[in-house]
Protein backbone atom coordinates (compact mmCIF):
# COMPACT_ATOMS: atom_id res chain seq x y z
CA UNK A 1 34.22 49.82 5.93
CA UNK A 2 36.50 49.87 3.11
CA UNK A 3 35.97 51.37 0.33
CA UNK A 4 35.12 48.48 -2.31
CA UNK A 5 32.35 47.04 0.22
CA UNK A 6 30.64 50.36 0.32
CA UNK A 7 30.46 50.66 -3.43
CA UNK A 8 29.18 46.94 -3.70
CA UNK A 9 26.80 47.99 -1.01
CA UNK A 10 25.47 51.36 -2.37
CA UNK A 11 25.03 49.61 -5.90
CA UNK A 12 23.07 46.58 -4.01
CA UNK A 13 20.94 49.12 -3.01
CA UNK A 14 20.55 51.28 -5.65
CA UNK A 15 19.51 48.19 -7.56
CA UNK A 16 16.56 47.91 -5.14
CA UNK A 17 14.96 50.47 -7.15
CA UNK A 18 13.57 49.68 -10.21
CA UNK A 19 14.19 52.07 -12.37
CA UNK A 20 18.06 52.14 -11.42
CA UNK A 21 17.74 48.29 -12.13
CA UNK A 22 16.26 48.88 -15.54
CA UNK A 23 19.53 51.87 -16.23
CA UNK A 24 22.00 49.61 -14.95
CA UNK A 25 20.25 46.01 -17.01
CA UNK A 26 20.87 48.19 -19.49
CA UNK A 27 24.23 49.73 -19.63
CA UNK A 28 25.25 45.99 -19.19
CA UNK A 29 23.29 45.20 -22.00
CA UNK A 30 24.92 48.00 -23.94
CA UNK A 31 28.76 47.29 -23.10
CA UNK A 32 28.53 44.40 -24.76
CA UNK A 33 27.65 45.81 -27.59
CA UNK A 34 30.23 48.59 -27.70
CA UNK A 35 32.30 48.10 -30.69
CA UNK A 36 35.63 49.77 -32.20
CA UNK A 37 37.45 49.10 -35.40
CA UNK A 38 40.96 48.61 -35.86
CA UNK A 39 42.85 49.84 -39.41
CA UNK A 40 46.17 48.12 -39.47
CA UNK A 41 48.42 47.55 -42.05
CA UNK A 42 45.51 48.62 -44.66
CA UNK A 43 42.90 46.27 -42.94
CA UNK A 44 39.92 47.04 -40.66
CA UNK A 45 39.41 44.56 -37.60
CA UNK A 46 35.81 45.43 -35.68
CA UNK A 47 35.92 44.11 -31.86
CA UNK A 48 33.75 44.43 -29.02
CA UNK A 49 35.00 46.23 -26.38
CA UNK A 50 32.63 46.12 -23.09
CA UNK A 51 35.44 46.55 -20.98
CA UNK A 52 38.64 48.63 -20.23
CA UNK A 53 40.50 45.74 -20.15
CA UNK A 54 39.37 44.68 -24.03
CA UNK A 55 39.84 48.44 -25.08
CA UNK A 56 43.57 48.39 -23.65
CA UNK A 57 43.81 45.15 -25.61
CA UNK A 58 42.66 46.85 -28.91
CA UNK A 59 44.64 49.84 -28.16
CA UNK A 60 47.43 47.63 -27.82
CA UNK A 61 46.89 45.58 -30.96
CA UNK A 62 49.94 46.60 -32.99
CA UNK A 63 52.48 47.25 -29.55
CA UNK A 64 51.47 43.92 -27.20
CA UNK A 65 53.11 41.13 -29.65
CA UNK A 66 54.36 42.61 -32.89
CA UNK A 67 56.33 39.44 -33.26
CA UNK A 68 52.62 37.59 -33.54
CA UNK A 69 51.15 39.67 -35.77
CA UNK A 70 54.52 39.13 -38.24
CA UNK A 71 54.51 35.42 -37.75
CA UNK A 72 50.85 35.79 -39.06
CA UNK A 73 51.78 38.25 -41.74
CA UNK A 74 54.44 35.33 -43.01
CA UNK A 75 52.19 32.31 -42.91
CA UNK A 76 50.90 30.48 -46.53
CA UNK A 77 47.80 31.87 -47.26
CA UNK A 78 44.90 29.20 -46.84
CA UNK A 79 46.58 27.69 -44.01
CA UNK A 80 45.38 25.33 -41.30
CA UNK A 81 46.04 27.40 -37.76
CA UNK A 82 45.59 26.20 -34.38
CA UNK A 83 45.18 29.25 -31.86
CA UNK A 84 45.52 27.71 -28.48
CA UNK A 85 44.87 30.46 -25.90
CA UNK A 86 42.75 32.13 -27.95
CA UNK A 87 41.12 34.88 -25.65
CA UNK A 88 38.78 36.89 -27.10
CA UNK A 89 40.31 35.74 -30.95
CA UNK A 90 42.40 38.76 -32.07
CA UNK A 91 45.35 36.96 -33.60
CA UNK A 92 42.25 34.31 -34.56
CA UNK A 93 40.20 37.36 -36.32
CA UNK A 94 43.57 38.56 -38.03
CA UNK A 95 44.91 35.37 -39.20
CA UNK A 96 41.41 34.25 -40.80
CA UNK A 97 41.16 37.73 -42.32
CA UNK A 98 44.82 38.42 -43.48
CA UNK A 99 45.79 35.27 -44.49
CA UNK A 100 42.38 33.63 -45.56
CA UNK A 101 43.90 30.50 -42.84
CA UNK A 102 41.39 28.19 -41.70
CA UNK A 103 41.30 28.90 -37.56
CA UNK A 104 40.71 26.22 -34.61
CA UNK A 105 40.26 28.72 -31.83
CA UNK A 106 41.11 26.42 -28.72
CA UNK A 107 39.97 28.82 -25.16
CA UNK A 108 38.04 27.59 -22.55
CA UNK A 109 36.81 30.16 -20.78
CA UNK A 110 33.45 30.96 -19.80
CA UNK A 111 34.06 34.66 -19.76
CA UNK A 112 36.39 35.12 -22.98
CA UNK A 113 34.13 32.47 -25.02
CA UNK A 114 31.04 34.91 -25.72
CA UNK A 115 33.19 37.96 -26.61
CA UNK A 116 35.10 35.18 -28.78
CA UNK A 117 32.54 34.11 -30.71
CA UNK A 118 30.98 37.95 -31.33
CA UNK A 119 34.59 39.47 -32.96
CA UNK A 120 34.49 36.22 -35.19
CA UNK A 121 30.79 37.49 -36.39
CA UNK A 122 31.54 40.70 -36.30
CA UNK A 123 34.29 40.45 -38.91
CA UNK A 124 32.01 37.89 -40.44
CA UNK A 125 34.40 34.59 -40.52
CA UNK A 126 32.29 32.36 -39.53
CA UNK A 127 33.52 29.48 -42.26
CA UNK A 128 37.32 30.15 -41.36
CA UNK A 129 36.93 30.44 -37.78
CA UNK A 130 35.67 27.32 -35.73
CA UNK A 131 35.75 27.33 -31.64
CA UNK A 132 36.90 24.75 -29.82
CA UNK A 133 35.62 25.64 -25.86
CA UNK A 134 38.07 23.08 -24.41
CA UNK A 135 41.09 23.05 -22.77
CA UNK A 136 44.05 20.94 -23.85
CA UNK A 137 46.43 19.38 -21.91
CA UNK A 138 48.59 16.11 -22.04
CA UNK A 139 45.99 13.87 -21.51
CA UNK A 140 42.02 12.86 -21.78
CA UNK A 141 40.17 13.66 -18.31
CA UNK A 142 38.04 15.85 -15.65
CA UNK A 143 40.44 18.28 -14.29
CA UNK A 144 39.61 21.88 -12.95
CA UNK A 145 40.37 25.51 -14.63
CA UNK A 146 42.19 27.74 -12.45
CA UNK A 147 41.21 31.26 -13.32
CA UNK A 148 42.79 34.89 -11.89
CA UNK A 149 40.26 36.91 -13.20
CA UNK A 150 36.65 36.93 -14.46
CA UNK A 151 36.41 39.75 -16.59
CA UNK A 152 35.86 39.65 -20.25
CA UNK A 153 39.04 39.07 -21.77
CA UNK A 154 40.79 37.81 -18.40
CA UNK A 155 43.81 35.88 -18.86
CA UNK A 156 46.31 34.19 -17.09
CA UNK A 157 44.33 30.82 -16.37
CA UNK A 158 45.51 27.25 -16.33
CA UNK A 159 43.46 23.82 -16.30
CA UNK A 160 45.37 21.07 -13.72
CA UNK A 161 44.96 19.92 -10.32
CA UNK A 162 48.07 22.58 -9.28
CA UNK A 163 46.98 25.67 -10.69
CA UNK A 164 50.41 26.76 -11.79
CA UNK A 165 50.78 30.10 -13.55
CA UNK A 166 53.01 31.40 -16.41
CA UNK A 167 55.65 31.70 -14.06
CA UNK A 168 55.43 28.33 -12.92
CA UNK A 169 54.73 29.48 -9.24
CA UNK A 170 51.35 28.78 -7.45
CA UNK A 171 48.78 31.43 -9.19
CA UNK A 172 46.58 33.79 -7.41
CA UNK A 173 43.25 31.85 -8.78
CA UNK A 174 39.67 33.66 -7.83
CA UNK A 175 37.33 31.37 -10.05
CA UNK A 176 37.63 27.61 -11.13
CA UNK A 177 35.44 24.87 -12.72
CA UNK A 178 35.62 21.24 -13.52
CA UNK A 179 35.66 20.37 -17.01
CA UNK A 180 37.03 18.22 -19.97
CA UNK A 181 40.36 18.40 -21.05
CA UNK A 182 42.12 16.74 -24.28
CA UNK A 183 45.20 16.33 -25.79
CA UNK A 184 45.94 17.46 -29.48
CA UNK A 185 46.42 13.80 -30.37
CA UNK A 186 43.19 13.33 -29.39
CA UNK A 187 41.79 16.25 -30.95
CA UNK A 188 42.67 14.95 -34.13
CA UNK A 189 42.21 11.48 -33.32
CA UNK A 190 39.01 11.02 -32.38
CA UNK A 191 37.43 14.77 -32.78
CA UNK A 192 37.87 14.83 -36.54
CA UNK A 193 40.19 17.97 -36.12
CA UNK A 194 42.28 19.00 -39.06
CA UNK A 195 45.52 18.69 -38.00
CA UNK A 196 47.38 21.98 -38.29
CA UNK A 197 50.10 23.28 -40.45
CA UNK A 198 50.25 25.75 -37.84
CA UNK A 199 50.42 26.27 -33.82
CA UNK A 200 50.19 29.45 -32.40
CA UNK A 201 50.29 28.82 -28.45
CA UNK A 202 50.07 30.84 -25.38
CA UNK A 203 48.16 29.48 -22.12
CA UNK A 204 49.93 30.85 -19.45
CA UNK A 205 52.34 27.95 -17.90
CA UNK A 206 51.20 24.62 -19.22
CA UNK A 207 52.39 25.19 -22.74
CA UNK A 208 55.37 22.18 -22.41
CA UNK A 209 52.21 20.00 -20.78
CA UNK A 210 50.22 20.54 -23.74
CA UNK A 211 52.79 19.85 -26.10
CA UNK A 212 53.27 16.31 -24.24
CA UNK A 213 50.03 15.97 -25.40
CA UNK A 214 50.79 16.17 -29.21
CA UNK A 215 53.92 14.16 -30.15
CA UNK A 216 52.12 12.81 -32.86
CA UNK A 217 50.90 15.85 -34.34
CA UNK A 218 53.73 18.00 -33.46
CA UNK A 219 55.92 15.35 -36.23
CA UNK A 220 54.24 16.71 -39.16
CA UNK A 221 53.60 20.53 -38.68
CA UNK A 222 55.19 23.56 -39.95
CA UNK A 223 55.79 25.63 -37.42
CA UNK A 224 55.35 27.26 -33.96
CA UNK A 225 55.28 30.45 -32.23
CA UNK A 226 54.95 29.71 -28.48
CA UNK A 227 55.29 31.73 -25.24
CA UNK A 228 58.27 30.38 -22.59
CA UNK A 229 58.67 31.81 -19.40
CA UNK A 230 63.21 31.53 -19.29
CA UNK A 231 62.32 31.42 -15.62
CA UNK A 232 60.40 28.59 -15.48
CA UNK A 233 63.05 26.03 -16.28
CA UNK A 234 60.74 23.05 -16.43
CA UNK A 235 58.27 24.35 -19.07
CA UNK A 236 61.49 25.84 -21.36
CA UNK A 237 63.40 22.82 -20.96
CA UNK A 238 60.67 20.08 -21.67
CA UNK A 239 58.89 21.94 -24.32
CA UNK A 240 62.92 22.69 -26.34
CA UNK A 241 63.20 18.97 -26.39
CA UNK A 242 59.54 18.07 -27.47
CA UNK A 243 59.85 20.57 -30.04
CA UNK A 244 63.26 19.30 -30.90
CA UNK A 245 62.48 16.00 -30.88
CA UNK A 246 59.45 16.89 -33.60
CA UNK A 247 62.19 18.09 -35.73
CA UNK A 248 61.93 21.28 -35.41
CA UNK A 249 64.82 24.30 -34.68
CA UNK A 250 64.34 27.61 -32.71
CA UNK A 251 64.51 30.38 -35.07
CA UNK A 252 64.20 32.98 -33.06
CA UNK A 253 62.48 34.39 -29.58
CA UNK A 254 61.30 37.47 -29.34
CA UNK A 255 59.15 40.24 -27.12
CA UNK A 256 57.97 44.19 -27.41
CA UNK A 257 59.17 46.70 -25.47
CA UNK A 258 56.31 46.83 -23.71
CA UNK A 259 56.71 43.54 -22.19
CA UNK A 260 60.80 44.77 -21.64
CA UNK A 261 58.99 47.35 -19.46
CA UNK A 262 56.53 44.42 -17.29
CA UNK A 263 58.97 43.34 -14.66
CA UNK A 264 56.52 40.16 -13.87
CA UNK A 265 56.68 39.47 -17.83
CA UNK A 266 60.51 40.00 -18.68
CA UNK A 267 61.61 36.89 -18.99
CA UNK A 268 58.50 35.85 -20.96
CA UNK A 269 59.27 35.65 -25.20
CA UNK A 270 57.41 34.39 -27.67
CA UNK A 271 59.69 31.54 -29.36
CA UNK A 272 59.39 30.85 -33.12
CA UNK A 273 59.61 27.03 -34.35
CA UNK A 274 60.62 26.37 -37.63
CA UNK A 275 60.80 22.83 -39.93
């Protein structure tokens, strides 16, 4: 017996017992609630936390994607941001907060949505922060969500018939589920959504698919900070000319040192777009 079965056993019968089911109801209950503030730059953030994987995001706020948090730091105040891979809405929470923008939190999934919507009460932005539970892609249709992970704050997931992954190989997927998907013409089309003066985008492998998806909308905005595997020559090659084609340059592409140091994330940068 290996050793994860007999923990998943011994816990399956430990919950046989009522009041073990009452502790553990409870400490599930109470992880959810767990919740840690974050002082940067003069500014206090408060996030839930129910996991280790959402406290190593928090205690990676500042080191994970400096190059985000300046983008944000340099946008207009009162500006119109699209956050498209929002996870659990840090960069949504900071830019609403920081820069008083007005926040479209695109993230679809089932497991990041809850957590999403409790940081934006938490930090009590519930006017600048609206969630959009959908996933976008370069057209209108049923398709499924390929996840790797079902933890709170799990990432790497992509929504397509060929659940392809940041690297644009075949991902390692443990969860899916059919839903919509949309386009951004569409979400400002026939949704009613603002259309953005701002795009910050990271979805782990269909970003050039979901820019296909926005030609329209991609003519009139600002700018973009968007995350481009080098590797994965199709997605850096079709989004440059989409993005070129919109009329606007590279700047500049950057990453931490922390992601110099994540061999399966080295060729990953986030790429700023400017008009």
């Amino acid at each position: 017996m290996n050793f994860k079965k007999f923990v998943t056993d011994f816990i399956d019968l430990l919950y046989k017992v009522k009041i073990t089911r009452l502790l553990f109801d409870r400490v599930v209950s109470m992880s959810m609630k767990r919740e840690f503030i974050i002082n940067y730059k003069g500014n206090d953030f408060v996030f839930t936390s129910p996991n280790s994987l959402n406290k190593w995001r928090l205690d990676t706020f500042s080191t994970k994607e400096p190059e985000t948090l300046n983008w944000i730091d340099e946008l207009p105040s009162n500006s119109i941001l699209w956050d498209i891979g929002a996870n659990v809405g840090l960069y949504s929470v900071y830019a609403a907060k920081v820069r008083n923008c007005m926040v479209y939190s695109f993230e679809p999934s089932i497991f990041n949505l809850e957590l999403l919507a409790r940081n934006i009460f938490l930090n009590d932005l519930q006017r600048n922060i609206s969630i959009v539970p959908l996933p976008l892609s370069n057209s209108i249709g049923l398709n499924i969500l390929n996840m790797t992970s079902t933890e709170w704050g799990g990432a790497i997931s992509t929504f397509g018939s060929e659940a392809i992954g940041h690297d644009g190989k075949l991902m390692d997927k443990i969860f899916e589920f059919r839903t919509l998907g949309i386009s951004m013409d569409f979400a400002v089309e026939f949704l009613n959504i603002p259309v953005p003066d701002y795009i910050k985008m990271d979805v782990d492998g269909i970003e050039h698919l979901i820019l296909m998806g926005g030609k329209n909308l991609l003519k009139s905005i600002k700018g973009v900070i968007i995350e481009i595997n080098d590797d994965f020559v199709e997605q850096r090659e079709t989004a440059t000319k989409l993005l070129l084609d919109a009329g606007l340059k590279l700047e500049k592409k950057l990453h931490s040192e922390m992601i110099e140091t994540m061999q399966e994330f080295k060729a990953t940068f986030n790429q700023i777009w400017v008009r």
